[in-house]
N, C-alpha and C. Protein backbone atom coordinates (compact mmCIF):
# COMPACT_ATOMS: atom_id res chain seq x y z
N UNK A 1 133.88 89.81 -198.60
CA UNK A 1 134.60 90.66 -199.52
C UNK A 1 135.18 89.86 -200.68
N UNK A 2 135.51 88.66 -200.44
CA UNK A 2 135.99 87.82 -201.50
C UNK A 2 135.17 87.64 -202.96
N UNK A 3 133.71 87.46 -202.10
CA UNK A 3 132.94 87.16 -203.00
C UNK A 3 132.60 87.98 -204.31
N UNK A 4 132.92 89.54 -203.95
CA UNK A 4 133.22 90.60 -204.64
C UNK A 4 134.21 90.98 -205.77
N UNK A 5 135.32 90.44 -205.38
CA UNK A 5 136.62 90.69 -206.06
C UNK A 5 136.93 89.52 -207.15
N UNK A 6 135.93 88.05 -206.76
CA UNK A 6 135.74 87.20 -207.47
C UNK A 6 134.65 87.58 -209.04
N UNK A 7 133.19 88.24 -208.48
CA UNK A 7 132.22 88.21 -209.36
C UNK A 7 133.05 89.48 -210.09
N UNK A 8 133.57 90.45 -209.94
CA UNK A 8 134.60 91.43 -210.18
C UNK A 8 135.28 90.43 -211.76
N UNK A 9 135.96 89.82 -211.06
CA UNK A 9 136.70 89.01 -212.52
C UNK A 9 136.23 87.89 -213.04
N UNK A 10 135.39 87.64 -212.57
CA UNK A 10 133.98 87.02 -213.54
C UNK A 10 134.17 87.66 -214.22
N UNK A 11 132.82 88.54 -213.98
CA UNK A 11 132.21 89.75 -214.91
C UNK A 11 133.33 90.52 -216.34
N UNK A 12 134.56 90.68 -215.38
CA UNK A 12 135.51 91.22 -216.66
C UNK A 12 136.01 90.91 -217.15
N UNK A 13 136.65 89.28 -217.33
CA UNK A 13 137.68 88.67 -217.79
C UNK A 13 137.63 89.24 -219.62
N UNK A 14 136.71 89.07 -220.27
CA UNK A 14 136.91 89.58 -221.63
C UNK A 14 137.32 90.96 -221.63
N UNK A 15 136.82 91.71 -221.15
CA UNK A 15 137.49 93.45 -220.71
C UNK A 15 138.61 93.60 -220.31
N UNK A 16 139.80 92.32 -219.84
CA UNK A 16 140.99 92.77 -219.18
C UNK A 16 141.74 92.08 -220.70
N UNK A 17 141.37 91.96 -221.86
CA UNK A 17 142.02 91.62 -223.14
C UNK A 17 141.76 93.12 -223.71
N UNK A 18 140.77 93.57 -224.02
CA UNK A 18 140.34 94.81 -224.68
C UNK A 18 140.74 95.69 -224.06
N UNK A 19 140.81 95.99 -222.45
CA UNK A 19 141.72 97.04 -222.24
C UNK A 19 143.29 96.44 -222.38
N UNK A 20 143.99 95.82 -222.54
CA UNK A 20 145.46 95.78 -222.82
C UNK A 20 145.21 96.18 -224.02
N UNK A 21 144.66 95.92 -224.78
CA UNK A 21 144.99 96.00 -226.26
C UNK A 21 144.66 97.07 -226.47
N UNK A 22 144.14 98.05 -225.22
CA UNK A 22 143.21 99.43 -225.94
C UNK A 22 144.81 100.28 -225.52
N UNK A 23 145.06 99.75 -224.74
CA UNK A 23 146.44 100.41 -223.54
C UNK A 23 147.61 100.40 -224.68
N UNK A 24 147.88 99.34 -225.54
CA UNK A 24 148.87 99.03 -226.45
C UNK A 24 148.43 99.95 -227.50
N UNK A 25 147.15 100.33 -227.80
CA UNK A 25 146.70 101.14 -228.74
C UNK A 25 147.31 102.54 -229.06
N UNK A 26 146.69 102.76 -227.41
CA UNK A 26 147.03 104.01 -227.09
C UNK A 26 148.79 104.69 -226.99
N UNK A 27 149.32 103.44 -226.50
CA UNK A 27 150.69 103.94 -226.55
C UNK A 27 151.24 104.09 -227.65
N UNK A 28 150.85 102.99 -228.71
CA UNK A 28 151.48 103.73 -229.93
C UNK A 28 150.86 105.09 -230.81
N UNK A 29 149.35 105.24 -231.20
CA UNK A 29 149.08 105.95 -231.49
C UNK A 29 148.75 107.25 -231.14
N UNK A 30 148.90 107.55 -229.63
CA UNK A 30 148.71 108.54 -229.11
C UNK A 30 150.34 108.89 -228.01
N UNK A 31 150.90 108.07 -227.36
CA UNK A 31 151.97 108.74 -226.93
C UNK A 31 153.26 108.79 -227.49
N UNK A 32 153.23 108.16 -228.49
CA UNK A 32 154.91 108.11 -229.32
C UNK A 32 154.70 109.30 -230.16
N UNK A 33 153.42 109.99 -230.29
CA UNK A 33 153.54 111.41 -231.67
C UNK A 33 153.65 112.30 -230.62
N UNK A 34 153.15 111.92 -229.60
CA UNK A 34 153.04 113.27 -228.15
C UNK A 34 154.62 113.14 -227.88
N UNK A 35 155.09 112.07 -227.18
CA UNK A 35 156.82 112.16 -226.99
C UNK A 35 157.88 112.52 -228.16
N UNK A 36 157.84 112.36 -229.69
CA UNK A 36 158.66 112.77 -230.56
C UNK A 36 158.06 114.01 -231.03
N UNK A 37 156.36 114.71 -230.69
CA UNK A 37 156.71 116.06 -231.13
C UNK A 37 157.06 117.38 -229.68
N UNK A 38 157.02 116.66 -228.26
CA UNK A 38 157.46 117.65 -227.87
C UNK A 38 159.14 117.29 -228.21
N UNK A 39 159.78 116.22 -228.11
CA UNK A 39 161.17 116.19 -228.38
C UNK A 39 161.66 116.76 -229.47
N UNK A 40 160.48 117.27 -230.55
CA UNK A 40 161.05 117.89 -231.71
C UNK A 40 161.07 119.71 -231.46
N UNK A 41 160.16 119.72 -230.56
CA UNK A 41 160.26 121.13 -230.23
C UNK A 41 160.77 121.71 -229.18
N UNK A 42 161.79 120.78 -228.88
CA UNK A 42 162.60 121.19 -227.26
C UNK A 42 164.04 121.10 -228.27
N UNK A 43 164.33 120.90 -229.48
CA UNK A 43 165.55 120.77 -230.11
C UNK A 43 166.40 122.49 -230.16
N UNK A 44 165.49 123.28 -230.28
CA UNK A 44 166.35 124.35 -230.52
C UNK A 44 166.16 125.24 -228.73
N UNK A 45 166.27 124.44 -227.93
CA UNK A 45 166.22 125.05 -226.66
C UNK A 45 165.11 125.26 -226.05
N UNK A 46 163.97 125.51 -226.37
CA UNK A 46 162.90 126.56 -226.04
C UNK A 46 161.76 125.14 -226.21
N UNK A 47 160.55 125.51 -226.02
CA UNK A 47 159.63 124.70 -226.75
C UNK A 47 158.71 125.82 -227.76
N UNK A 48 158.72 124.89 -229.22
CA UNK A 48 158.05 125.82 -230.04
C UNK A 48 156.78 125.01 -230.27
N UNK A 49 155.60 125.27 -230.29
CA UNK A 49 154.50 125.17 -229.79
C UNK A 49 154.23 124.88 -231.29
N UNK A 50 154.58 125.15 -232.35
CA UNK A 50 154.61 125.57 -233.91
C UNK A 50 155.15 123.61 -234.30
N UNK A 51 156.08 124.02 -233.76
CA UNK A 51 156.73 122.87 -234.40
C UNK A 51 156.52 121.09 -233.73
N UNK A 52 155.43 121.47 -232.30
CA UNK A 52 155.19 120.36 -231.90
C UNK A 52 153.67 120.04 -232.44
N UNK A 53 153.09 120.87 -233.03
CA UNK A 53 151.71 120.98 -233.71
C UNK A 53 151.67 120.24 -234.96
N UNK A 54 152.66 120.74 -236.02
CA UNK A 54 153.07 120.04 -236.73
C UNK A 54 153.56 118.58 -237.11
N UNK A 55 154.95 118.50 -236.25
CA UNK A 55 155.37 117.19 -235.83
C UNK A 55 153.99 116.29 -234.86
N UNK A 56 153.45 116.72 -234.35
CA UNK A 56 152.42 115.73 -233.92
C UNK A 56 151.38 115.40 -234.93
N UNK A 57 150.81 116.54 -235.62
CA UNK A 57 149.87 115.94 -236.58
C UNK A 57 150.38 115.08 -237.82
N UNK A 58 151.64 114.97 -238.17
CA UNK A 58 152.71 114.31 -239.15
C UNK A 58 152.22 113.11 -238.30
N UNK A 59 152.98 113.14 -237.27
CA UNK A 59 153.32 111.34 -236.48
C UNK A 59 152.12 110.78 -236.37
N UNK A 60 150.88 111.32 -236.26
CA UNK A 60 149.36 110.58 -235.87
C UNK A 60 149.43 109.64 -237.10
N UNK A 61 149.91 110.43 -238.32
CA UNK A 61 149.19 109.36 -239.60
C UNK A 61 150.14 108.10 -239.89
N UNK A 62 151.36 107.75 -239.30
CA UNK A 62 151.74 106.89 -239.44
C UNK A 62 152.72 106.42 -237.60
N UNK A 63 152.06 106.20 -237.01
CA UNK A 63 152.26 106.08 -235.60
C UNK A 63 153.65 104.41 -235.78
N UNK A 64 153.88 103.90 -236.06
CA UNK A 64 154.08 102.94 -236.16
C UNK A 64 155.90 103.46 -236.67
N UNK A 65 156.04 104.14 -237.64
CA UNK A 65 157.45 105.00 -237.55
C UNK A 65 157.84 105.37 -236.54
N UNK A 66 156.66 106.49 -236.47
CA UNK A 66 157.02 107.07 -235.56
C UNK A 66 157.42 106.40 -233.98
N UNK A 67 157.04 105.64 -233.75
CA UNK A 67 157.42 104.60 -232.37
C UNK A 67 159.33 104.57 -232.69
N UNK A 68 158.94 104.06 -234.29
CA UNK A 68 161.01 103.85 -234.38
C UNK A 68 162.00 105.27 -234.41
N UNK A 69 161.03 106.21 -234.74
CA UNK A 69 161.37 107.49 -234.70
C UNK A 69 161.76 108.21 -232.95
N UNK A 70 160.86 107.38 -232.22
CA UNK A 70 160.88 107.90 -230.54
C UNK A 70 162.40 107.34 -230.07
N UNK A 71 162.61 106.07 -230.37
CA UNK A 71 164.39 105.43 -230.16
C UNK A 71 165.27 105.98 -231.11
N UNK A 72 165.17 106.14 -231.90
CA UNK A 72 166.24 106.82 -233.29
C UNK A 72 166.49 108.65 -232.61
N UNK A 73 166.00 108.78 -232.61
CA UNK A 73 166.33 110.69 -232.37
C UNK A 73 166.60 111.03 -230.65
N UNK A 74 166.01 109.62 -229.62
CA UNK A 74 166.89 110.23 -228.42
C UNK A 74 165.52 110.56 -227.44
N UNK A 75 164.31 110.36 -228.12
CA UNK A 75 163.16 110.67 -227.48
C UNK A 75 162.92 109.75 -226.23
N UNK A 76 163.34 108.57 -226.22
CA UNK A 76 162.90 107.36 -225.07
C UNK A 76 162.54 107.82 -223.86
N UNK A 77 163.18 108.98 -223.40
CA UNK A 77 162.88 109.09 -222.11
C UNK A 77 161.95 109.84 -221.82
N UNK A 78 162.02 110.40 -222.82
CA UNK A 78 160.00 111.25 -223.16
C UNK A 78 159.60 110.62 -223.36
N UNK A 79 159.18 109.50 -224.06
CA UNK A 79 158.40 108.50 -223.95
C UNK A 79 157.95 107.59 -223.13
N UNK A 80 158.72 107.30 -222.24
CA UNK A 80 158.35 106.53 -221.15
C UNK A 80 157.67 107.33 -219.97
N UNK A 81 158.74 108.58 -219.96
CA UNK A 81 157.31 109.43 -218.72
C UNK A 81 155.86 109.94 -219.19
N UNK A 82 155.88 110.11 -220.41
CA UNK A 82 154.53 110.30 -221.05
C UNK A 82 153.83 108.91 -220.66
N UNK A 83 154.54 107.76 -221.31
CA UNK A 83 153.44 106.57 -221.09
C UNK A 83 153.62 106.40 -219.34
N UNK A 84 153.95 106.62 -218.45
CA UNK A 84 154.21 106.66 -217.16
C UNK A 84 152.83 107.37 -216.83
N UNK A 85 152.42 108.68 -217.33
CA UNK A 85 151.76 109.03 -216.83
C UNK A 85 150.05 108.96 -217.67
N UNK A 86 149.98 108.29 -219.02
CA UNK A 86 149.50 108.15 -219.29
C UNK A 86 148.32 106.37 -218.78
N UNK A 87 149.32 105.71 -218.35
CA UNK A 87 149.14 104.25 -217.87
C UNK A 87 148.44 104.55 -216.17
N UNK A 88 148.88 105.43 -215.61
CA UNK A 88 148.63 106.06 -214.46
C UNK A 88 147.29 106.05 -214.37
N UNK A 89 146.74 107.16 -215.28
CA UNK A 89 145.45 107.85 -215.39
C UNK A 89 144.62 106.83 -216.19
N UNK A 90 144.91 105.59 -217.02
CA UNK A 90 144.17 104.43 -217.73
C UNK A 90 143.81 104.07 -216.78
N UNK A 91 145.25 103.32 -215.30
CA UNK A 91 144.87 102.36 -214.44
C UNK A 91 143.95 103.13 -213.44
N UNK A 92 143.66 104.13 -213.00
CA UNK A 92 142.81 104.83 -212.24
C UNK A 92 141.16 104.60 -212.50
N UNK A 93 141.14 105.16 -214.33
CA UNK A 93 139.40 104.70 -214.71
C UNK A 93 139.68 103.30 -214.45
N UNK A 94 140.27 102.40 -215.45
CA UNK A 94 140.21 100.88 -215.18
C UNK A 94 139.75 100.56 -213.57
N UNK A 95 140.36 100.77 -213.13
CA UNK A 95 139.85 100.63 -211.12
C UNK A 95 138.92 101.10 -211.20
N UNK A 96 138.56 101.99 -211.24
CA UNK A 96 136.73 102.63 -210.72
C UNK A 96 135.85 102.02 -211.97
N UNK A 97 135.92 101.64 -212.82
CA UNK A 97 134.90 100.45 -213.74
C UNK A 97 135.27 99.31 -213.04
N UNK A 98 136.34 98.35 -212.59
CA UNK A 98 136.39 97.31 -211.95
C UNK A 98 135.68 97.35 -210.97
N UNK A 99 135.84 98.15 -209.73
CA UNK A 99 134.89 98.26 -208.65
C UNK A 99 133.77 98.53 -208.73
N UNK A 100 133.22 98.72 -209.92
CA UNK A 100 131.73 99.53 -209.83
C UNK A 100 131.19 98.11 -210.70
N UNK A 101 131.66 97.31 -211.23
CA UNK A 101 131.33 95.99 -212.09
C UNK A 101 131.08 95.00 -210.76
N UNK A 102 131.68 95.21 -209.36
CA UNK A 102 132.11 94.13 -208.47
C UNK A 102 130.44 93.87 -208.02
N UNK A 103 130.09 92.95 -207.84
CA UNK A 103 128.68 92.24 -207.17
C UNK A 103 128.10 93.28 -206.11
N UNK A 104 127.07 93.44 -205.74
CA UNK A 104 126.85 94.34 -204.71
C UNK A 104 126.32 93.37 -203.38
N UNK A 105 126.09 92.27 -203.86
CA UNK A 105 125.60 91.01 -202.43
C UNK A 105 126.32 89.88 -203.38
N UNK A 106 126.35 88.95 -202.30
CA UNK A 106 126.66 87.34 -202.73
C UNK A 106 125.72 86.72 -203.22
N UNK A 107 124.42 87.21 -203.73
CA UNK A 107 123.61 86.42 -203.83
C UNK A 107 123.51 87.40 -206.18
N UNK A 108 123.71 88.08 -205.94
CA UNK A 108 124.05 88.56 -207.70
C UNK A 108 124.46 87.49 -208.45
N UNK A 109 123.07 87.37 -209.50
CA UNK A 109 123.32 86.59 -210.60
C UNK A 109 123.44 85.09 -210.19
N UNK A 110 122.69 85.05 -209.06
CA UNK A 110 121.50 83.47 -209.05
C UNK A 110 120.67 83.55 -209.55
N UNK A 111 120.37 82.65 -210.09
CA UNK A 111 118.92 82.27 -210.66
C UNK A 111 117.92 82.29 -209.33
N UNK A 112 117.27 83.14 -208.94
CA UNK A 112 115.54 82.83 -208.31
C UNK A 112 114.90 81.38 -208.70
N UNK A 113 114.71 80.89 -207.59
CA UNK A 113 113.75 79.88 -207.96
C UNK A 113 114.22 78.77 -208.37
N UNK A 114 115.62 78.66 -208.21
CA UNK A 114 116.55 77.26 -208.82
C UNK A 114 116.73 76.34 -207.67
N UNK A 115 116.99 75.62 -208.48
CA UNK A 115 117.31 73.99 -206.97
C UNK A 115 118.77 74.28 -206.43
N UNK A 116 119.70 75.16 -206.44
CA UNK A 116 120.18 75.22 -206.04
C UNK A 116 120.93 75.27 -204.80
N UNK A 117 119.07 75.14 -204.07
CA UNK A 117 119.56 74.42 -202.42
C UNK A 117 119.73 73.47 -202.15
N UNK A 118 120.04 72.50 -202.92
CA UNK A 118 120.16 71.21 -202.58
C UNK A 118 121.41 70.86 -203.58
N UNK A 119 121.87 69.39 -202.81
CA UNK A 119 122.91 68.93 -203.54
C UNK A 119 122.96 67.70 -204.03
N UNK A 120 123.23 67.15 -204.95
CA UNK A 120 123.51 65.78 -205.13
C UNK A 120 122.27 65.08 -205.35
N UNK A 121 121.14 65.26 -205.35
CA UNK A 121 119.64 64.99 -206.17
C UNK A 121 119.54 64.69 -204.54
N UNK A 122 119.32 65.57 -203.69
CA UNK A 122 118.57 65.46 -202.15
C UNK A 122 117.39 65.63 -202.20
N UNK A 123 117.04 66.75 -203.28
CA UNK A 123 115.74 67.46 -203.58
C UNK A 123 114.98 66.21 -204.07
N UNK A 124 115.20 64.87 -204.49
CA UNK A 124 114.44 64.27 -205.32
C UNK A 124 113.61 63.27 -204.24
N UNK A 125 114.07 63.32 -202.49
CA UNK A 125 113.14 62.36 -201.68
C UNK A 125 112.11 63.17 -201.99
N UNK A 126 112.18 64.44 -201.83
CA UNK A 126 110.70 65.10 -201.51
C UNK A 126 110.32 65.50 -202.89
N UNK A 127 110.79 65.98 -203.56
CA UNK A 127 110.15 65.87 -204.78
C UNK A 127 109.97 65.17 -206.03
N UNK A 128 109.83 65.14 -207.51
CA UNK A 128 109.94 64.06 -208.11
C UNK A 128 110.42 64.49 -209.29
N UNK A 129 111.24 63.94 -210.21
CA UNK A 129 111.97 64.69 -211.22
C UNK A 129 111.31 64.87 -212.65
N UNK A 130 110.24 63.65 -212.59
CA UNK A 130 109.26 64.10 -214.13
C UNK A 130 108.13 64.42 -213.94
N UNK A 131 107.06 64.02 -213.27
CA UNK A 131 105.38 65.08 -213.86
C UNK A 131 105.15 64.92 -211.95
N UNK A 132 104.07 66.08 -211.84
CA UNK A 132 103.62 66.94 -211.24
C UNK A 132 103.71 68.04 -210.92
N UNK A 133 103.08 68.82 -210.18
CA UNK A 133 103.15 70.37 -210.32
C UNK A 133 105.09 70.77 -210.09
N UNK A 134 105.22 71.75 -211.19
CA UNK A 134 106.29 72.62 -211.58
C UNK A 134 106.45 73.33 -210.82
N UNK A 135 108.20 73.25 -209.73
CA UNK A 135 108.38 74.27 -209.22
C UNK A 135 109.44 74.94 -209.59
N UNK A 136 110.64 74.02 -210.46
CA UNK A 136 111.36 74.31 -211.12
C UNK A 136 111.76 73.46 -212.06
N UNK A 137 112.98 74.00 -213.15
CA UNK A 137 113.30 73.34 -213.80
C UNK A 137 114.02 71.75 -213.46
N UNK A 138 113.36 70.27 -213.76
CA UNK A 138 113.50 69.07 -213.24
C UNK A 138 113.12 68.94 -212.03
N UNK A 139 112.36 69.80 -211.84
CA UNK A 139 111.67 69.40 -210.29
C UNK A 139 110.55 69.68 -209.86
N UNK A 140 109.79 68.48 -209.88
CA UNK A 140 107.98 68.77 -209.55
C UNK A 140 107.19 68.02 -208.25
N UNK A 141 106.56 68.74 -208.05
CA UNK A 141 106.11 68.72 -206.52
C UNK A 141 105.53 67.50 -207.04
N UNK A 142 105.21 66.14 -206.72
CA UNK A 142 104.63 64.57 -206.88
C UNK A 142 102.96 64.96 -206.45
N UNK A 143 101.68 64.69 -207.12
CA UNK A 143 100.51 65.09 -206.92
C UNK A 143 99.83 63.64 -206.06
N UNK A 144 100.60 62.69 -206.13
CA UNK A 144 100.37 61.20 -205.50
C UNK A 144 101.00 60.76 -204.23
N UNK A 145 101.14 61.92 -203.87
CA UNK A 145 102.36 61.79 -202.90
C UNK A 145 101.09 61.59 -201.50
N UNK A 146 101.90 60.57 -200.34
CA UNK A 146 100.62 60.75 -199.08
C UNK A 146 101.30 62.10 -198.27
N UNK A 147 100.49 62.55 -197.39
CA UNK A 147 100.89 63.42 -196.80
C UNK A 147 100.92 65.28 -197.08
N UNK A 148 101.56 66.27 -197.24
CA UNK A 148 100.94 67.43 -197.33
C UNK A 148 101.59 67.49 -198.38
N UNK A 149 100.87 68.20 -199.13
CA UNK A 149 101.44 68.51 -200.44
C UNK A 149 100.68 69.82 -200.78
N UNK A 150 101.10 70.46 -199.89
CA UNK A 150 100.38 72.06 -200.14
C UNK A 150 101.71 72.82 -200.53
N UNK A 151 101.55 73.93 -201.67
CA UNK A 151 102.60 74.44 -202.10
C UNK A 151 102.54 76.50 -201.57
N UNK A 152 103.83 76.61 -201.44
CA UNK A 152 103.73 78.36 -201.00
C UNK A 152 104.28 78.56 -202.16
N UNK A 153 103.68 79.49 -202.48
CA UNK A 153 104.27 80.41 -203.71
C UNK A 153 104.95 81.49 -202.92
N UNK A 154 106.22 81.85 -203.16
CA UNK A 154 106.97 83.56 -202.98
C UNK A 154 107.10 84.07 -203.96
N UNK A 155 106.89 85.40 -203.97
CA UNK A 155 106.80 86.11 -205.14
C UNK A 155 105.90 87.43 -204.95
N UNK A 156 105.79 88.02 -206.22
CA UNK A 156 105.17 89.00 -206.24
C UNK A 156 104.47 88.73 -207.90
N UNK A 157 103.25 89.47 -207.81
CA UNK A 157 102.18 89.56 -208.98
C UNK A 157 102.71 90.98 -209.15
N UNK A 158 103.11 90.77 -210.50
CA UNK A 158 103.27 92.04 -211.69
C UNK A 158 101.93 92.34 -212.33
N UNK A 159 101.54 93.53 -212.13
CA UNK A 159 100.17 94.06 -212.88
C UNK A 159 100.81 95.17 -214.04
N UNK A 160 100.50 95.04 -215.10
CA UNK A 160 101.05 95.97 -216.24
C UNK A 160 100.08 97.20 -216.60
């Protein structure tokens, strides 16, 4: 399971900058006009549906007031349960794209066919690192070699 939660933040580390910054986006331009226009239409008791239509399409075009506008008039606490529940429903998709990004085996995003079974140039008793037959990159089966030097291919033939 480790191995999962690791290739997980591999895979996303540039995505966990772009979503903060999408998250910071969003809070200013979308929940500070939502929290100061229902707070503008809960002023005369009631909610007027008129006047939060308005006041919201005002606050979209300059979101950035309006944020100083959400502390100045008394809105804060509409604002924070809006972004409360707005951060909620971000971190929910965010989780189900994280998990669905996570590796599906331990073996995701090896290279096939790499020396990677070996360590520390082990591969080089039996094989040889400059000319004879290519089995991978820096590593070729020796054609002078005594003894068997018969090669298995694994794989499959692609016919187009």
């Amino acid at each position: 399971m480790n191995y999962k939660i690791e290739g997980a933040i591999r895979r996303n580390r540039k995505n966990f900058i772009i979503f903060a910054i999408l998250w910071v986006f969003i809070a200013l331009v979308l929940v500070s006009p939502i929290a100061y226009g229902s707070h503008m239409a809960k002023l005369n008791g009631s909610f007027d549906i008129e006047v939060f239509i308005e006041t919201f399409t005002s606050s979209m075009t300059n979101p950035l007031s309006t944020f100083g506008k959400v502390f100045s008039s008394g809105a804060a606490s509409g604002f924070f349960s809006t972004l409360l529940v707005v951060t909620i429903f971000y971190s929910v998709f965010f989780f189900i794209g994280f998990v669905r990004s996570a590796p599906k085996n331990e073996y995701t995003d090896i290279e096939h066919g790499s020396s990677d079974w070996s360590q520390r140039g082990e591969q080089y008793q039996v094989l040889n690192r400059n000319e004879g037959i290519i089995l991978a990159e820096d590593n070729y089966l020796p054609v002078d070699k005594r003894g068997n030097v018969n090669v298995l291919v694994v794989g499959r033939i692609r016919i187009w």
